[in-house]
PDB file of N, CA and C in Angstrom:
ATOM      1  N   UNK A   1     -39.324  -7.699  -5.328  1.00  0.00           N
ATOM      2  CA  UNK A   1     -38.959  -7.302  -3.992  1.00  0.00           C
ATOM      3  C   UNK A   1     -39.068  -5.792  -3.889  1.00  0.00           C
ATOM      4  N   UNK A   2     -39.963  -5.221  -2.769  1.00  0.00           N
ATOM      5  CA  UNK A   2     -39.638  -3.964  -2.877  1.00  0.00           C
ATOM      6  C   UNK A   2     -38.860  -3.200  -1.837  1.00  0.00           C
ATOM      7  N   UNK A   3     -37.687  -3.662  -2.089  1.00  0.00           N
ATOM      8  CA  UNK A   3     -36.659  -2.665  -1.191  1.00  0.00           C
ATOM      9  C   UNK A   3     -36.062  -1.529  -1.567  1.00  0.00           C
ATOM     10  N   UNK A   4     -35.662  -0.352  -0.793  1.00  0.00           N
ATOM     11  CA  UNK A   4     -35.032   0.887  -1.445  1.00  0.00           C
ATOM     12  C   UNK A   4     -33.482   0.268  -2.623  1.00  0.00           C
ATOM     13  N   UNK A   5     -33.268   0.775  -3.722  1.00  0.00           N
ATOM     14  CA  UNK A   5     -32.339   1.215  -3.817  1.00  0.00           C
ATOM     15  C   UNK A   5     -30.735   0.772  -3.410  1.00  0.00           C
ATOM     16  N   UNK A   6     -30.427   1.841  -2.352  1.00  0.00           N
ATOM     17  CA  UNK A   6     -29.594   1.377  -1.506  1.00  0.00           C
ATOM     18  C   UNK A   6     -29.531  -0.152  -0.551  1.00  0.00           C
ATOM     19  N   UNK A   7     -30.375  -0.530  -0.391  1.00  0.00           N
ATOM     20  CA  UNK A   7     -30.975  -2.078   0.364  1.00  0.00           C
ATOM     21  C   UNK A   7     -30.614  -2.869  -0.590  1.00  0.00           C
ATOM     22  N   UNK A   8     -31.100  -2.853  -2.089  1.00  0.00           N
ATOM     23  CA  UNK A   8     -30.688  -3.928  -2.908  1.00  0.00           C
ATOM     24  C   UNK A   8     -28.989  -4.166  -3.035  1.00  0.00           C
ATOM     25  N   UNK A   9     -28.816  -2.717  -3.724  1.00  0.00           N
ATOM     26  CA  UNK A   9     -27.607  -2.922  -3.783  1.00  0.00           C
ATOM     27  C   UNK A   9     -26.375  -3.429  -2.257  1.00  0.00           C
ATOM     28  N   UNK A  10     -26.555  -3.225  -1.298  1.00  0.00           N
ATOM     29  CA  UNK A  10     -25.699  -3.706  -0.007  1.00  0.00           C
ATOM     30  C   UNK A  10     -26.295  -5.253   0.056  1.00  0.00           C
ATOM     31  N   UNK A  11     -27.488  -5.523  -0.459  1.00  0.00           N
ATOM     32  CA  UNK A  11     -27.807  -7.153  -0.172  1.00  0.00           C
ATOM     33  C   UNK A  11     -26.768  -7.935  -1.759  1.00  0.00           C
ATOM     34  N   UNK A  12     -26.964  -6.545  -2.844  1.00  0.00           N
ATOM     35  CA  UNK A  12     -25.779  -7.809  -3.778  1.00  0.00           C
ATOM     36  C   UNK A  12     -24.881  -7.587  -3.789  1.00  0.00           C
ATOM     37  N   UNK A  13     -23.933  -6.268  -2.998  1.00  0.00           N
ATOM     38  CA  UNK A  13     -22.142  -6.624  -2.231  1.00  0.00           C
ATOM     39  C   UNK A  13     -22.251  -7.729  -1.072  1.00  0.00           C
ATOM     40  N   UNK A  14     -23.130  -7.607  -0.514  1.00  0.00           N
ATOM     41  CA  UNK A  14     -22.602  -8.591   0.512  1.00  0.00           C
ATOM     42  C   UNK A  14     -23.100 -10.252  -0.190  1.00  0.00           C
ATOM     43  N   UNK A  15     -24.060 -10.344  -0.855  1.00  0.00           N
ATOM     44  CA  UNK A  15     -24.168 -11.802  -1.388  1.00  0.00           C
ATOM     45  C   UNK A  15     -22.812 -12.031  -2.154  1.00  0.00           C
ATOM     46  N   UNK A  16     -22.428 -11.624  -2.854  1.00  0.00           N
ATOM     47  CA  UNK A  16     -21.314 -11.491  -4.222  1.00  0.00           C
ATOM     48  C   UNK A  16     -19.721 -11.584  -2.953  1.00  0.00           C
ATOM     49  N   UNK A  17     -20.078 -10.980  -1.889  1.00  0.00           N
ATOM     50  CA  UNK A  17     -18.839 -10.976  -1.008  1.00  0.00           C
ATOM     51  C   UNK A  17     -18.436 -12.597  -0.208  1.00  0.00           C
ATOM     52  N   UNK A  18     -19.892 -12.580   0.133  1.00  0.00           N
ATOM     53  CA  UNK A  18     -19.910 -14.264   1.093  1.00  0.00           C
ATOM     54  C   UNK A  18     -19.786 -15.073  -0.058  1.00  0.00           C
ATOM     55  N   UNK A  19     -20.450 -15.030  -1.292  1.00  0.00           N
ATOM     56  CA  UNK A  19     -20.294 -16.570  -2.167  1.00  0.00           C
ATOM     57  C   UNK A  19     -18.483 -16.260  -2.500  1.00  0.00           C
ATOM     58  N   UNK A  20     -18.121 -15.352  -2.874  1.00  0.00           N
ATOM     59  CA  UNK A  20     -16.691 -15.564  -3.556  1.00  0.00           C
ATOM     60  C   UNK A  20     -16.092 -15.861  -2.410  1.00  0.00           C
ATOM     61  N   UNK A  21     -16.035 -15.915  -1.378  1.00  0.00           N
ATOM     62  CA  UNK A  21     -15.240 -15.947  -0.141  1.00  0.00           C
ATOM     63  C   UNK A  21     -15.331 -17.321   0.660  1.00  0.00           C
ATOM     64  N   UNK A  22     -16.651 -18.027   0.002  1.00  0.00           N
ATOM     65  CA  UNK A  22     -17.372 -19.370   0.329  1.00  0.00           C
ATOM     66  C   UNK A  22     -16.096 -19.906  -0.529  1.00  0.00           C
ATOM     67  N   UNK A  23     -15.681 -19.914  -1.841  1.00  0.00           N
ATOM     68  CA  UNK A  23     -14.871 -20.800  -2.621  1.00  0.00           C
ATOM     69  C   UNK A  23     -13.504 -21.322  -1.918  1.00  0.00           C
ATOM     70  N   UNK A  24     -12.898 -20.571  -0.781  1.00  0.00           N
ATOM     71  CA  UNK A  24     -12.340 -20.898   0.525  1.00  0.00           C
ATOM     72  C   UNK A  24     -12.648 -22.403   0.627  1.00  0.00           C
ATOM     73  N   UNK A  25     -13.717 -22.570   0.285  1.00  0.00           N
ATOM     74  CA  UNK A  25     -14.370 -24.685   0.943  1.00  0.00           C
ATOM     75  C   UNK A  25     -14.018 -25.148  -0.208  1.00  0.00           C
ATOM     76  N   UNK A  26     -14.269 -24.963  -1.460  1.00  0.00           N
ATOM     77  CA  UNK A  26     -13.979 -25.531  -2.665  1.00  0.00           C
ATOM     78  C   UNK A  26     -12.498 -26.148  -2.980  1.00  0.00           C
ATOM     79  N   UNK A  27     -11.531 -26.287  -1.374  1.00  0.00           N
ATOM     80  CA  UNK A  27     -10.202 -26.410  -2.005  1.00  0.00           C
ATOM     81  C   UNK A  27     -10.435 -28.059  -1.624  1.00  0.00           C
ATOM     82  N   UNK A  28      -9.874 -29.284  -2.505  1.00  0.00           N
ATOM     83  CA  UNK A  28      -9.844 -30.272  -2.055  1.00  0.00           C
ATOM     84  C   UNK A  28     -10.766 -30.992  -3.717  1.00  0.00           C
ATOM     85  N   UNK A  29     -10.873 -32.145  -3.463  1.00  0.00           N
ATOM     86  CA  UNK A  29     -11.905 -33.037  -4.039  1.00  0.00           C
ATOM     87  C   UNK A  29     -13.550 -32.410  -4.327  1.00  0.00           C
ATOM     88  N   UNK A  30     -13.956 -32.221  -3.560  1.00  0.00           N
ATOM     89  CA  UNK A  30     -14.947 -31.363  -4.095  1.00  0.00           C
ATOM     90  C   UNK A  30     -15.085 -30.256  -4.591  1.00  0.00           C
ATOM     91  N   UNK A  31     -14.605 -29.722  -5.163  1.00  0.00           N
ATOM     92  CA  UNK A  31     -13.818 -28.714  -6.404  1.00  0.00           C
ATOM     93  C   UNK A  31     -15.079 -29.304  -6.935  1.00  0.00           C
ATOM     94  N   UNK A  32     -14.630 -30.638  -7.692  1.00  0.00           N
ATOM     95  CA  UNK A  32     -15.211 -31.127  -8.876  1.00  0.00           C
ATOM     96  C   UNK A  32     -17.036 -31.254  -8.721  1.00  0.00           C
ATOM     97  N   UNK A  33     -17.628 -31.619  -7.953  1.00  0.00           N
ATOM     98  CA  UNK A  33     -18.905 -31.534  -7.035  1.00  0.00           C
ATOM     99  C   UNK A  33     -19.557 -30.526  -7.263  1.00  0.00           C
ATOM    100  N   UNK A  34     -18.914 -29.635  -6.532  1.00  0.00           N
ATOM    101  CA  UNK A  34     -19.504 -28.281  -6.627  1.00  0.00           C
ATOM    102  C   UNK A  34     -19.370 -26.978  -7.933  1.00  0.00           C
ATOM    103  N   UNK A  35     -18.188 -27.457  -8.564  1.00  0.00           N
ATOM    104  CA  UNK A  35     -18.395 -26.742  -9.977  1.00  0.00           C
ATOM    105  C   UNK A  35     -19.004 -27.406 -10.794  1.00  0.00           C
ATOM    106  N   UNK A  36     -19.376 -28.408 -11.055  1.00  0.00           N
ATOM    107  CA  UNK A  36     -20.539 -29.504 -11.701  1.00  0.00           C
ATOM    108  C   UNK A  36     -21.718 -29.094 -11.534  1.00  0.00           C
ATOM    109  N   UNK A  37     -22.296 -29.054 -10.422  1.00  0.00           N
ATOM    110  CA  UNK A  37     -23.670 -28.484  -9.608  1.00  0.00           C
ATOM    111  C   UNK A  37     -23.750 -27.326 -10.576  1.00  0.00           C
ATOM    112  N   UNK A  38     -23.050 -26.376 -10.219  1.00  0.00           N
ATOM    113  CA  UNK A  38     -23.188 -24.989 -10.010  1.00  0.00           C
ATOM    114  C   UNK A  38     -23.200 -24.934 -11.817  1.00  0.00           C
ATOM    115  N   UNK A  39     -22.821 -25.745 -12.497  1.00  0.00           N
ATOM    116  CA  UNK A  39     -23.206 -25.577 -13.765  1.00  0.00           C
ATOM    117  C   UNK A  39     -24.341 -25.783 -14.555  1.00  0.00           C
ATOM    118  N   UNK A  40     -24.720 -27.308 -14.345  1.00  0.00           N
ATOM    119  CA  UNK A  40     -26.125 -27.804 -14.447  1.00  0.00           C
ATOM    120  C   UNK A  40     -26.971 -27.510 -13.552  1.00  0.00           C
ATOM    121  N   UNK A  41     -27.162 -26.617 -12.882  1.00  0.00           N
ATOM    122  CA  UNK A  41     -28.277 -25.530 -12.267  1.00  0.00           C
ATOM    123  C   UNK A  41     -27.803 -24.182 -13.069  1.00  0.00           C
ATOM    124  N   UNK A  42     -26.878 -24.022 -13.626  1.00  0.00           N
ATOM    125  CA  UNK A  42     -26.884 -22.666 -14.301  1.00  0.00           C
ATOM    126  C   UNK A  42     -27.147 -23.008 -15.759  1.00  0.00           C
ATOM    127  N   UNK A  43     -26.968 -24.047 -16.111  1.00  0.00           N
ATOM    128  CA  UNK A  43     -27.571 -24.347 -17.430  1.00  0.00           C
ATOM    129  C   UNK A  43     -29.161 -24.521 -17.007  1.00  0.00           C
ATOM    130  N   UNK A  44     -29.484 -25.111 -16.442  1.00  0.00           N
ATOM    131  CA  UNK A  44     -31.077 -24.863 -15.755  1.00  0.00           C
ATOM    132  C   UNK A  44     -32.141 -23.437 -15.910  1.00  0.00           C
ATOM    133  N   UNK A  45     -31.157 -22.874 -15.274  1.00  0.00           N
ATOM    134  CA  UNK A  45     -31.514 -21.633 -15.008  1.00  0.00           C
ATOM    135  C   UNK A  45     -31.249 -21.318 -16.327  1.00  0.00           C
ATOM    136  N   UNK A  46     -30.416 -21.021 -17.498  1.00  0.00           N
ATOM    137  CA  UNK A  46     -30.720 -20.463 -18.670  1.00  0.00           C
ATOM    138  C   UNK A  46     -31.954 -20.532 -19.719  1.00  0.00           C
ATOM    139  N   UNK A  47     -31.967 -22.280 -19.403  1.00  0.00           N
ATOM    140  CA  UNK A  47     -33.214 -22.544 -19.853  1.00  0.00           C
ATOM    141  C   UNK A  47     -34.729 -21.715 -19.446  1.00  0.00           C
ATOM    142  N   UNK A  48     -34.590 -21.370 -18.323  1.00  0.00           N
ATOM    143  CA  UNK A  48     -35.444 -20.677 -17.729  1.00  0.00           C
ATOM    144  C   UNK A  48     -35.508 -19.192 -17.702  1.00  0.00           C
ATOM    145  N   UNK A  49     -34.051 -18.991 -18.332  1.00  0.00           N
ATOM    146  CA  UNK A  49     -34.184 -17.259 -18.919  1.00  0.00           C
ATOM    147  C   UNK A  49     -33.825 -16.260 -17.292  1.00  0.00           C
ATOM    148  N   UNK A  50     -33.151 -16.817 -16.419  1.00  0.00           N
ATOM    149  CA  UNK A  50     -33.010 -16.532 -14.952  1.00  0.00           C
ATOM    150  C   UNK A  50     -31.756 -15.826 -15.289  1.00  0.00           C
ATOM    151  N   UNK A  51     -31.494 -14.205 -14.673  1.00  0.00           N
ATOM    152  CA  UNK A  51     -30.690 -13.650 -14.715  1.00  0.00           C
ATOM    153  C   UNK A  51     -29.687 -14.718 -13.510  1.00  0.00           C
ATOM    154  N   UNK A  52     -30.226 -15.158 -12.519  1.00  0.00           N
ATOM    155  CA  UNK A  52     -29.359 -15.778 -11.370  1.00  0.00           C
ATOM    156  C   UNK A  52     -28.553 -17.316 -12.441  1.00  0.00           C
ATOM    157  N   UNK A  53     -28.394 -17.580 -13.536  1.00  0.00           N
ATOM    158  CA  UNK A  53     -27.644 -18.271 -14.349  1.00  0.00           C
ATOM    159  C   UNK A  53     -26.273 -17.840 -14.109  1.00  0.00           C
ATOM    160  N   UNK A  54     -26.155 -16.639 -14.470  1.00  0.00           N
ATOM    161  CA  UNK A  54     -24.779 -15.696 -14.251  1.00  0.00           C
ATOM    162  C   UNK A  54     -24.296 -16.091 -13.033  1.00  0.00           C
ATOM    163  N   UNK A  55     -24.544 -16.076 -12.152  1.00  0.00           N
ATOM    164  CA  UNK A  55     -23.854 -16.063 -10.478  1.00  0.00           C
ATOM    165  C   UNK A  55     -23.464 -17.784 -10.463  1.00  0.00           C
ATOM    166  N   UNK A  56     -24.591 -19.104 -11.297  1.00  0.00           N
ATOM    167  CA  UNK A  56     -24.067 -20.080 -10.856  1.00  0.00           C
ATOM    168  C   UNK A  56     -22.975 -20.529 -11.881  1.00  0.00           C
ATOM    169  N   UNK A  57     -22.641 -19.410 -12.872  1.00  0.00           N
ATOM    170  CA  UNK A  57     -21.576 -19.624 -13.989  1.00  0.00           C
ATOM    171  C   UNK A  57     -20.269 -18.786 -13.416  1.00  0.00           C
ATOM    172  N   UNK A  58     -20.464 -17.955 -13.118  1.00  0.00           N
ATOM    173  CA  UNK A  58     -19.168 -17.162 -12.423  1.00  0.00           C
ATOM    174  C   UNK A  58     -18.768 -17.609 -10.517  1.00  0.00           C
ATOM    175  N   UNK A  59     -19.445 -18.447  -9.946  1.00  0.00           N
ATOM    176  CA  UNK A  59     -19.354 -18.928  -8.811  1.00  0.00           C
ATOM    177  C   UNK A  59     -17.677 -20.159  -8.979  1.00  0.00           C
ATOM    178  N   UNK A  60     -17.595 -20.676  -9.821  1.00  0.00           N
ATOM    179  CA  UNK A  60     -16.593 -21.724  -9.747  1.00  0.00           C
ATOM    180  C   UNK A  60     -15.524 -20.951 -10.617  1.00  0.00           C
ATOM    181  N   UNK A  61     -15.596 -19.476 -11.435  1.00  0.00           N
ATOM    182  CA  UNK A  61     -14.745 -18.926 -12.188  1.00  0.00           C
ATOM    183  C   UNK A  61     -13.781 -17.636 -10.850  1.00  0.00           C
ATOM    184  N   UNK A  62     -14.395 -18.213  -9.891  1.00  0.00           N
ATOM    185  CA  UNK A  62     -14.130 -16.915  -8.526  1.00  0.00           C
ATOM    186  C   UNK A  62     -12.973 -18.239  -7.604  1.00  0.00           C
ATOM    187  N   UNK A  63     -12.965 -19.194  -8.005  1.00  0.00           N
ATOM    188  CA  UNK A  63     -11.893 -19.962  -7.664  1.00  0.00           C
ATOM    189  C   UNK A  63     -10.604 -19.561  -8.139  1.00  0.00           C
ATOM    190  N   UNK A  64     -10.484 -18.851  -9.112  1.00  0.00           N
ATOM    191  CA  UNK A  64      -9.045 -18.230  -9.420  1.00  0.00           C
ATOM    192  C   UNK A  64      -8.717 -17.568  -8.493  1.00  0.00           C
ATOM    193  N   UNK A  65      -9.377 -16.632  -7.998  1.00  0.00           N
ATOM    194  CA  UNK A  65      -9.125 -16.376  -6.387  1.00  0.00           C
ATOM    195  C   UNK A  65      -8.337 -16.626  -6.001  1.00  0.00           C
ATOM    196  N   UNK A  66      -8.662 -17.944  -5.829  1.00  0.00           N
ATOM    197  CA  UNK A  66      -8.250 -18.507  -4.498  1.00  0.00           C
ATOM    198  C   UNK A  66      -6.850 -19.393  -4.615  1.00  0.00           C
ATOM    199  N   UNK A  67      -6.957 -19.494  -6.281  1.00  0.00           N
ATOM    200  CA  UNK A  67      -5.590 -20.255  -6.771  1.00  0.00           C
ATOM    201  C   UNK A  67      -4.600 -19.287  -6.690  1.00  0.00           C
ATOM    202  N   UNK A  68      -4.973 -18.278  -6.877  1.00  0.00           N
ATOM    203  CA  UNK A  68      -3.750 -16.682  -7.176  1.00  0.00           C
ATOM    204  C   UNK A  68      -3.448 -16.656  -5.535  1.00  0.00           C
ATOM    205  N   UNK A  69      -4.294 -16.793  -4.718  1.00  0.00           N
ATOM    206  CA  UNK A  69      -3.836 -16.869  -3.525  1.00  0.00           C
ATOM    207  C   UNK A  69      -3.241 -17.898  -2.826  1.00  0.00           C
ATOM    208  N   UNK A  70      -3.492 -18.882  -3.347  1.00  0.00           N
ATOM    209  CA  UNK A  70      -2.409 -20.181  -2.671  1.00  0.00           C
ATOM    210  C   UNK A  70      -1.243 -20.516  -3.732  1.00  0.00           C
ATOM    211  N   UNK A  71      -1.182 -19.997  -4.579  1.00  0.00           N
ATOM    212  CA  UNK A  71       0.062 -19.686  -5.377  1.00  0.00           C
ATOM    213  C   UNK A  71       0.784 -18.715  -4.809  1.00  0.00           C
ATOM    214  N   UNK A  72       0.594 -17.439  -4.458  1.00  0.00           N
ATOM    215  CA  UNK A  72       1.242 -16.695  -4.047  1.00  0.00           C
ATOM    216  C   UNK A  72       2.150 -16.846  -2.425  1.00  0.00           C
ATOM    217  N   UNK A  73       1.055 -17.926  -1.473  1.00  0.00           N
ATOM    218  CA  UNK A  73       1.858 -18.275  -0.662  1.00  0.00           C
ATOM    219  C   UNK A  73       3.009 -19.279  -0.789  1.00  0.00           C
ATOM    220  N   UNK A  74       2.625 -20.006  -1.768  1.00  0.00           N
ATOM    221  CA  UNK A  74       3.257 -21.556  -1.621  1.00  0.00           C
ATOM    222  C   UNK A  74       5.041 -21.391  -2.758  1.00  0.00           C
ATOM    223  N   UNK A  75       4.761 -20.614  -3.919  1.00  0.00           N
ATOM    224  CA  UNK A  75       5.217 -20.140  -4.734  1.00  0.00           C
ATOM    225  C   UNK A  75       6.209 -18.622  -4.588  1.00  0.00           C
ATOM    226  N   UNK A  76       7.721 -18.859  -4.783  1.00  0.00           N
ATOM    227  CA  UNK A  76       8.624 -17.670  -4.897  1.00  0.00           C
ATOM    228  C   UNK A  76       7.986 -16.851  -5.838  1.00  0.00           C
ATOM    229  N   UNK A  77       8.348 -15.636  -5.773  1.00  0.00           N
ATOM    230  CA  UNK A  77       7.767 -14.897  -7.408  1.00  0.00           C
ATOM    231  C   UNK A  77       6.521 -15.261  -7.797  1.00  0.00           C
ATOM    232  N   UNK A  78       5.772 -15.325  -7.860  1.00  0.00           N
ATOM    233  CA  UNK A  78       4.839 -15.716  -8.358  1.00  0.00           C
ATOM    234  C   UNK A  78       4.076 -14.395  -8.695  1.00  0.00           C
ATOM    235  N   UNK A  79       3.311 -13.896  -8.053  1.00  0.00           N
ATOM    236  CA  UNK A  79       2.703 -12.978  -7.963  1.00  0.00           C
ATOM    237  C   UNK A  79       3.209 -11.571  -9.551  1.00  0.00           C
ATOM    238  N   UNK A  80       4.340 -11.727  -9.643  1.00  0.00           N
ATOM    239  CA  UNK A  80       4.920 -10.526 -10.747  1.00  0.00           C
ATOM    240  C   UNK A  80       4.609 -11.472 -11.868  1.00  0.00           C
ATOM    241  N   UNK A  81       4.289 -12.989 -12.063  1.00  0.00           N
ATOM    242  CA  UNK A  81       4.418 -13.857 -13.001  1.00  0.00           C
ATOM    243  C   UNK A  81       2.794 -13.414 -13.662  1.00  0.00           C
ATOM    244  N   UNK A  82       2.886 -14.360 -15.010  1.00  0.00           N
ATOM    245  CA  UNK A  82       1.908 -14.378 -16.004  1.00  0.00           C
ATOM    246  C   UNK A  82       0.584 -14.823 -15.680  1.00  0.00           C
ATOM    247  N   UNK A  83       0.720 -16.414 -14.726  1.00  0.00           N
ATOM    248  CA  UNK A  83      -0.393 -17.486 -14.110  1.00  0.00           C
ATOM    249  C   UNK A  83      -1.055 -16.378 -13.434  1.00  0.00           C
ATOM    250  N   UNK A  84      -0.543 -15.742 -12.445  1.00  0.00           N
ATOM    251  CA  UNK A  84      -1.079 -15.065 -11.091  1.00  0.00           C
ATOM    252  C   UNK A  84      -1.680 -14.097 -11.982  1.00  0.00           C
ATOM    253  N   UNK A  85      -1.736 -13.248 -12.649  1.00  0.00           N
ATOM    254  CA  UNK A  85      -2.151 -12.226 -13.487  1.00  0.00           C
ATOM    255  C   UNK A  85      -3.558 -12.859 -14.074  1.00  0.00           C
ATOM    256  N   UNK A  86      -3.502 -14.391 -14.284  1.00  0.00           N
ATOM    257  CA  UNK A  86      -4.571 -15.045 -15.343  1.00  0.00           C
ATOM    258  C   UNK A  86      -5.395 -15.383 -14.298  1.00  0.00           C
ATOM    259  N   UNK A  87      -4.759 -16.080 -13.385  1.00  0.00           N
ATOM    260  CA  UNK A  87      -6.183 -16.352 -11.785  1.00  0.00           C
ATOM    261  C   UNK A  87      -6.374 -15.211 -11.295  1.00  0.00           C
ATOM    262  N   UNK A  88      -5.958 -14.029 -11.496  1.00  0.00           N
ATOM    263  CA  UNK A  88      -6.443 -13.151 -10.785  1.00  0.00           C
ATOM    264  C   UNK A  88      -7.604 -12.595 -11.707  1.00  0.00           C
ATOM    265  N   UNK A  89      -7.171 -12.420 -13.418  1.00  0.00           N
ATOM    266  CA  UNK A  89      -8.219 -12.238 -13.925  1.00  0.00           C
ATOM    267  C   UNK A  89      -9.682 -12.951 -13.962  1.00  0.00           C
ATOM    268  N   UNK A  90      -9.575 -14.416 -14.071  1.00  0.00           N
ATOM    269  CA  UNK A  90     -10.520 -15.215 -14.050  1.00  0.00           C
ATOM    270  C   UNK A  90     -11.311 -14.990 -12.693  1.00  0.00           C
ATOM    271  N   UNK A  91     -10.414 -14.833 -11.835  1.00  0.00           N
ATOM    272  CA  UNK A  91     -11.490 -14.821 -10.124  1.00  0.00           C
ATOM    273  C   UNK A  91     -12.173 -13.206 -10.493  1.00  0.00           C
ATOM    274  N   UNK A  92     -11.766 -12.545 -10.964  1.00  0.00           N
ATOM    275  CA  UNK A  92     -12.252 -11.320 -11.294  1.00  0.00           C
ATOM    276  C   UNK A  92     -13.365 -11.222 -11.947  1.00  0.00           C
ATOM    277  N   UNK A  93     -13.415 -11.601 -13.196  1.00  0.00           N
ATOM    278  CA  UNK A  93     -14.430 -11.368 -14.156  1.00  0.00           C
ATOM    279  C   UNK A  93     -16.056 -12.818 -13.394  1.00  0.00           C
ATOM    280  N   UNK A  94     -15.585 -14.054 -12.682  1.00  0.00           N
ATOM    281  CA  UNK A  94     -16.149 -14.730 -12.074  1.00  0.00           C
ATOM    282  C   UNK A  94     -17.547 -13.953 -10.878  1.00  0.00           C
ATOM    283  N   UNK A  95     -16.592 -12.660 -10.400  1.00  0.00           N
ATOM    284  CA  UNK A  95     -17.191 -12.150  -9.587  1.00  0.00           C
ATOM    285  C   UNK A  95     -17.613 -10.849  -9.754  1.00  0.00           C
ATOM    286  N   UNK A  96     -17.461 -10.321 -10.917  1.00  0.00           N
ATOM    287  CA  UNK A  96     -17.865  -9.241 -11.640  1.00  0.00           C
ATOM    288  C   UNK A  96     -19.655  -9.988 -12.651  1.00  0.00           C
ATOM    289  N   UNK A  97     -19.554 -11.529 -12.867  1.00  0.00           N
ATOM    290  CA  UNK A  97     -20.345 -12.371 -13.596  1.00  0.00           C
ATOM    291  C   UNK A  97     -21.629 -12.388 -11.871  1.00  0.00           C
ATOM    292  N   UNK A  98     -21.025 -12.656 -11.039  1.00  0.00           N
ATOM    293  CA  UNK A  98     -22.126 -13.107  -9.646  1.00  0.00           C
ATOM    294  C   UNK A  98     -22.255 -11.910  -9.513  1.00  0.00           C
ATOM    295  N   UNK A  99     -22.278 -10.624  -9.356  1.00  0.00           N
ATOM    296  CA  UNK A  99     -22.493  -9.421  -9.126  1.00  0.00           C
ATOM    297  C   UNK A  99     -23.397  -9.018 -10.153  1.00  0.00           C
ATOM    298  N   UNK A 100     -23.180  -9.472 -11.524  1.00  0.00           N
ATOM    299  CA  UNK A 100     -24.254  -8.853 -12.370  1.00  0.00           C
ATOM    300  C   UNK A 100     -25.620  -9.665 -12.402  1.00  0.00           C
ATOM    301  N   UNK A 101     -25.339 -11.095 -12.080  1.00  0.00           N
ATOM    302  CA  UNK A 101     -26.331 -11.840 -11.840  1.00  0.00           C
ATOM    303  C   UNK A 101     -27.163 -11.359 -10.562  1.00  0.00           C
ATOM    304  N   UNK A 102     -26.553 -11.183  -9.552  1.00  0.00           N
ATOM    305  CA  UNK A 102     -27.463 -11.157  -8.128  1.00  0.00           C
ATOM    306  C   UNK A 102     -28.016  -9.187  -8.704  1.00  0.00           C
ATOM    307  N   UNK A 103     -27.595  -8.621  -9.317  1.00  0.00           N
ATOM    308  CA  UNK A 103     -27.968  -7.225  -9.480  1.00  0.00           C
ATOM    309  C   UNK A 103     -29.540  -6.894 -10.641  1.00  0.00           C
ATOM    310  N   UNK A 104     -28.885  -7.634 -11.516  1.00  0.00           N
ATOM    311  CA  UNK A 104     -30.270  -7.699 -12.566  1.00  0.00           C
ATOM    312  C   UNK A 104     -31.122  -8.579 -11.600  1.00  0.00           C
ATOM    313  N   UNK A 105     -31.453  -9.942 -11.346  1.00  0.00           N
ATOM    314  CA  UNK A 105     -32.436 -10.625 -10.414  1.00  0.00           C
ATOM    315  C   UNK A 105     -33.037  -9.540  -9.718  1.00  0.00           C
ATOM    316  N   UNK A 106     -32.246  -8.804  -8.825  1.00  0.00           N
ATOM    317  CA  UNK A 106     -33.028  -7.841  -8.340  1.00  0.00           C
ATOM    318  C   UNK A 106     -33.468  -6.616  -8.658  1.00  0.00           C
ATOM    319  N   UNK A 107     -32.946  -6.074  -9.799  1.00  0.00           N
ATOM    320  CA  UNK A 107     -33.707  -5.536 -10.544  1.00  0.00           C
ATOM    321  C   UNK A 107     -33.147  -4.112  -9.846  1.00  0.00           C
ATOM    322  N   UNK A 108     -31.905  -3.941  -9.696  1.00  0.00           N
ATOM    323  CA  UNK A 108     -31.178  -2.857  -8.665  1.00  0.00           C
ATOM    324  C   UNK A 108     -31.457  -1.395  -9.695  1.00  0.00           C
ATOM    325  N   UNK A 109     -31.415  -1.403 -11.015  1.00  0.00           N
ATOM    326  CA  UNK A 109     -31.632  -0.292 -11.666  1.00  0.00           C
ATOM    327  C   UNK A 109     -33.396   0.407 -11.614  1.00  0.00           C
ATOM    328  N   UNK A 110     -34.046  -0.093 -11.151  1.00  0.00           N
ATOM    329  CA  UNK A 110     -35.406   0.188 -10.885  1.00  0.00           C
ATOM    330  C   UNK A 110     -35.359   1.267  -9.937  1.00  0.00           C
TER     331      UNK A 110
END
C-alpha cells in the first residue's frame, strides 16, 4: 500500500479502536463462535507467515475489556481488586497484540 506515514498509522488506531470496541457484541453465547473463528483463521494465517495472525489472536484477548467493565458496574469494589487488574491486563496486551498486527501488515515503519 502506498500511503504516507501518517495515513497508515491513523488507519491502524482507528482499525485497533473499532475491532476492540466491536467485542461490545461478543457478550452472550457467541463469545464462543467468534473466539473459535478468530483462532482457526489466526492459526491459518500463521501457517501463512501473515503478520495479521496477531490481530486474530489478540481480538478475543481484548474481551477482558469488556469483562473489567461489566465487573466494575455490576460488582462493589471491584475495580481496587486483583480480577479487574488481570482483565484489564489481558484486554490490554490483546490490543497492544491487534495494533502490532494491523502495524507490521502495513508495514508502518517504512
Amino acid at each position: 500500500m502506498n500511503l504516507p506515514k501518517t495515513a497508515k498509522v491513523i488507519l491502524v488506531l482507528l482499525s485497533t479502536i473499532i475491532l476492540a470496541v466491536s467485542n461490545l457484541l461478543m457478550i452472550g453465547p457467541q463469545l464462543i463462535i467468534i473466539a473459535g473463528a478468530a483462532m482457526i483463521v489466526g492459526l491459518f494465517l500463521v501457517w501463512r507467515r501473515s503478520f495479521l495472525s496477531l490481530v486474530c489472536f489478540g481480538y478475543p484477548l481484548t474481551f477482558g475489556l469488556v469483562s473489567a467493565l461489566i465487573g466494575s458496574a455490576e460488582l462493589d469494589d471491584y475495580v481496587g481488586s486483583r480480577p479487574f487488574a488481570v482483565s484489564i491486563g489481558i484486554g490490554v496486551f490483546g490490543v497492544a497484540l491487534m495494533a502490532t498486527g494491523f502495524a507490521k501488515s502495513l508495514r508502518c515503519r517504512d
